[in-house]
Protein backbone atom coordinates (compact mmCIF):
# COMPACT_ATOMS: atom_id res chain seq x y z
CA UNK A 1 0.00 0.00 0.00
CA UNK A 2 2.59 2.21 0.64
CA UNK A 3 4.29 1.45 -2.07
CA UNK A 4 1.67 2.52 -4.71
CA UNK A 5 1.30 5.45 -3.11
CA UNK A 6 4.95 6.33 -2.91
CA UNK A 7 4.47 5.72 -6.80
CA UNK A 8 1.62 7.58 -7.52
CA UNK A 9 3.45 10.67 -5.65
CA UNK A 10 6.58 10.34 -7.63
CA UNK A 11 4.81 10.37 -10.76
CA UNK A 12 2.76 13.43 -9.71
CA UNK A 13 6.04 14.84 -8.73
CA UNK A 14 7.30 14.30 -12.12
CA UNK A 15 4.21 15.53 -13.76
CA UNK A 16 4.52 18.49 -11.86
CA UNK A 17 8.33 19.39 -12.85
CA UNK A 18 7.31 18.89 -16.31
CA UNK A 19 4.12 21.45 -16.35
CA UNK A 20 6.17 23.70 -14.37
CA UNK A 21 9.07 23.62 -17.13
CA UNK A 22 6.73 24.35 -19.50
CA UNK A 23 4.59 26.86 -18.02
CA UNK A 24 8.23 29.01 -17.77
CA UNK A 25 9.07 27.91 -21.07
CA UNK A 26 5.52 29.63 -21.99
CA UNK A 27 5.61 32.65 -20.22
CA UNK A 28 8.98 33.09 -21.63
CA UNK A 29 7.74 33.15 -25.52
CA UNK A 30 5.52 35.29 -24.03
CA UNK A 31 7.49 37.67 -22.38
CA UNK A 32 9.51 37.43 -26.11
CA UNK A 33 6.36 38.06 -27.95
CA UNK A 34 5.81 40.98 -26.29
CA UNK A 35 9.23 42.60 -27.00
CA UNK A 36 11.17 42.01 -23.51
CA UNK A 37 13.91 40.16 -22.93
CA UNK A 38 14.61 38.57 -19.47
């Protein structure tokens, strides 16, 4: 039982790392888009 859920956390973990890259990765173009440069 634990096990699964140690799993299932991980995975959200990942999940969330990858959104988060590409939510920055977003408002980057964004940012770009808009004539700013970070």
């Amino acid at each position: 039982m634990y096990k699964a859920w140690d799993d299932h956390y991980k995975s959200g973990v990942q999940k969330g790392i990858q959104q988060g890259e590409h939510a920055k990765r977003r408002r980057a173009n964004a940012l770009l888009l808009n004539g700013f440069v970070i």
